[in-house]
Protein backbone atom coordinates (compact mmCIF):
# COMPACT_ATOMS: atom_id res chain seq x y z
CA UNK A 1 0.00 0.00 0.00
CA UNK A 2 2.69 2.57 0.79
CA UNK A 3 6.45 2.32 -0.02
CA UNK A 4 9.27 4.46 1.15
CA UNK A 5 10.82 5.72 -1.32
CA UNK A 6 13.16 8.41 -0.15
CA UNK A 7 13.29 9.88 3.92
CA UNK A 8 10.86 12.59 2.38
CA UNK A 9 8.95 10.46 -0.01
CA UNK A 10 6.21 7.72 0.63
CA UNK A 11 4.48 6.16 -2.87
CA UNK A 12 0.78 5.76 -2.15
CA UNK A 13 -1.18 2.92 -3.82
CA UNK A 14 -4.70 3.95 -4.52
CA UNK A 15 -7.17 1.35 -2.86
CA UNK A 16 -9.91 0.27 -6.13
CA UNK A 17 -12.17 1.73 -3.18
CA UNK A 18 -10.95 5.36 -3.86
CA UNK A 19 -10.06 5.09 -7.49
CA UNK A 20 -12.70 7.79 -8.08
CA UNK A 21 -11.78 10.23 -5.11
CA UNK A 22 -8.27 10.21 -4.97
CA UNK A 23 -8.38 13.39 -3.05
CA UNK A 24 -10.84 11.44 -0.25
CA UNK A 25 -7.91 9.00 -0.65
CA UNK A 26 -5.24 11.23 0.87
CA UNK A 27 -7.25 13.24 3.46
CA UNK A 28 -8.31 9.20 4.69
CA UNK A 29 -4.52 8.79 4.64
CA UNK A 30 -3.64 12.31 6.10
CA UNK A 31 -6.07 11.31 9.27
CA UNK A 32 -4.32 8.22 10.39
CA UNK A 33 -2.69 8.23 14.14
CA UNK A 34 0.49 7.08 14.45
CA UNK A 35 1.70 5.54 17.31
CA UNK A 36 -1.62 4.71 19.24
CA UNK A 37 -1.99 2.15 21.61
CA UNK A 38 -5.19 -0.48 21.56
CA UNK A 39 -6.61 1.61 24.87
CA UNK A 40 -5.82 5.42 23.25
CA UNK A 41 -7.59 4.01 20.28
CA UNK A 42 -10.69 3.18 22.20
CA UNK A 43 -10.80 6.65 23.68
CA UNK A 44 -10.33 8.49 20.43
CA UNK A 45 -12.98 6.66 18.98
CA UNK A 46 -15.17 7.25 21.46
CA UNK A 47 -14.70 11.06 21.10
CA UNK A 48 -14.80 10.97 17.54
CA UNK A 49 -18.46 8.75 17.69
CA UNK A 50 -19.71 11.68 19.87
CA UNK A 51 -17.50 14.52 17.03
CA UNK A 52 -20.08 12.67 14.36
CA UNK A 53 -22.89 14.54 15.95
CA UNK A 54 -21.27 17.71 15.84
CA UNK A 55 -21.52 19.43 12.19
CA UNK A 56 -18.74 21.48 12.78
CA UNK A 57 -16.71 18.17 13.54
CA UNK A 58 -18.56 15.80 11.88
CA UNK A 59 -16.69 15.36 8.23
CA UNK A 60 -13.09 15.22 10.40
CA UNK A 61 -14.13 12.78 12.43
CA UNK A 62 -15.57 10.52 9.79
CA UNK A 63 -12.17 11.07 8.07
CA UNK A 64 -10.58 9.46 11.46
CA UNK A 65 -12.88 7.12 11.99
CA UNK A 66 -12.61 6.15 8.49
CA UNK A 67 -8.55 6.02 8.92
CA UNK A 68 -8.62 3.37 11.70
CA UNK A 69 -10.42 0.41 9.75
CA UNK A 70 -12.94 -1.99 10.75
CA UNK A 71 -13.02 -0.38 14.19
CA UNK A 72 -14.44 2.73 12.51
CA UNK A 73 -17.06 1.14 10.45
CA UNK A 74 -19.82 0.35 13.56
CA UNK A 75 -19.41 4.12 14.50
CA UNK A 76 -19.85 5.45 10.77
CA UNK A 77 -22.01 2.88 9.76
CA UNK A 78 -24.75 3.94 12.79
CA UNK A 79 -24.26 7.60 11.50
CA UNK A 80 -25.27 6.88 8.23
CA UNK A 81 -28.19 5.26 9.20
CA UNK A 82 -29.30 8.47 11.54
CA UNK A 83 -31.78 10.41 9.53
CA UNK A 84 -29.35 13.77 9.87
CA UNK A 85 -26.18 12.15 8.78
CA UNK A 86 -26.12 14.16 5.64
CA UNK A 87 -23.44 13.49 3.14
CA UNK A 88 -20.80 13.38 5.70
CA UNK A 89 -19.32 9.89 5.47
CA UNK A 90 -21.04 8.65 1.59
CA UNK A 91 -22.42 4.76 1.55
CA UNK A 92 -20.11 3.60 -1.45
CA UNK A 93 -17.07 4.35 1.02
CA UNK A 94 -19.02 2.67 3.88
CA UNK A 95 -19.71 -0.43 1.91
CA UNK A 96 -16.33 -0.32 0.46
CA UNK A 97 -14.93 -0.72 4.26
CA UNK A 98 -16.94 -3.31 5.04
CA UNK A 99 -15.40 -5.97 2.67
């Protein structure tokens, strides 16, 4: 998925999930916590399932959420269902994460 290719340069292979939003692609990439323990990750995602509701820091933490895998889907997957979810997290990524 990602090769180091210099200290300063890191080639990204595109997932077939985001072959269509590349620029989803990176932010997803952009949002990933490095360094974080099984307990910090609990915590975070937590906060971020309560950021969801917040539509100032909804589309971040959907980002996040998205970021951290199958440990983010139950969180975005209930959002989408809500009846205000909006566009924030799109079903075609959702489904895509599932697999």
């Amino acid at each position: 998925m990602a090769t180091a290719k210099t200290d300063k340069l890191i080639a990204l292979d595109v997932h077939p999930n985001y072959a269509q939003d590349v620029s989803r692609y990176i932010r997803i990439v952009q949002s990933i916590a490095c360094y974080e323990n099984p307990t910090k990750q609990l915590r975070r995602i937590e906060k971020l399932k309560e950021d969801l509701k917040d539509p100032v820091k909804a589309q971040k933490a959907a980002f996040q959420l998205e970021a951290i895998g199958k440990a983010g889907i139950e969180p975005l997957r209930q959002r989408t269902e809500s009846s205000r979810c909006g566009s924030t997290f799109p079903r075609c990524h959702l489904a895509g994460l599932s697999r």
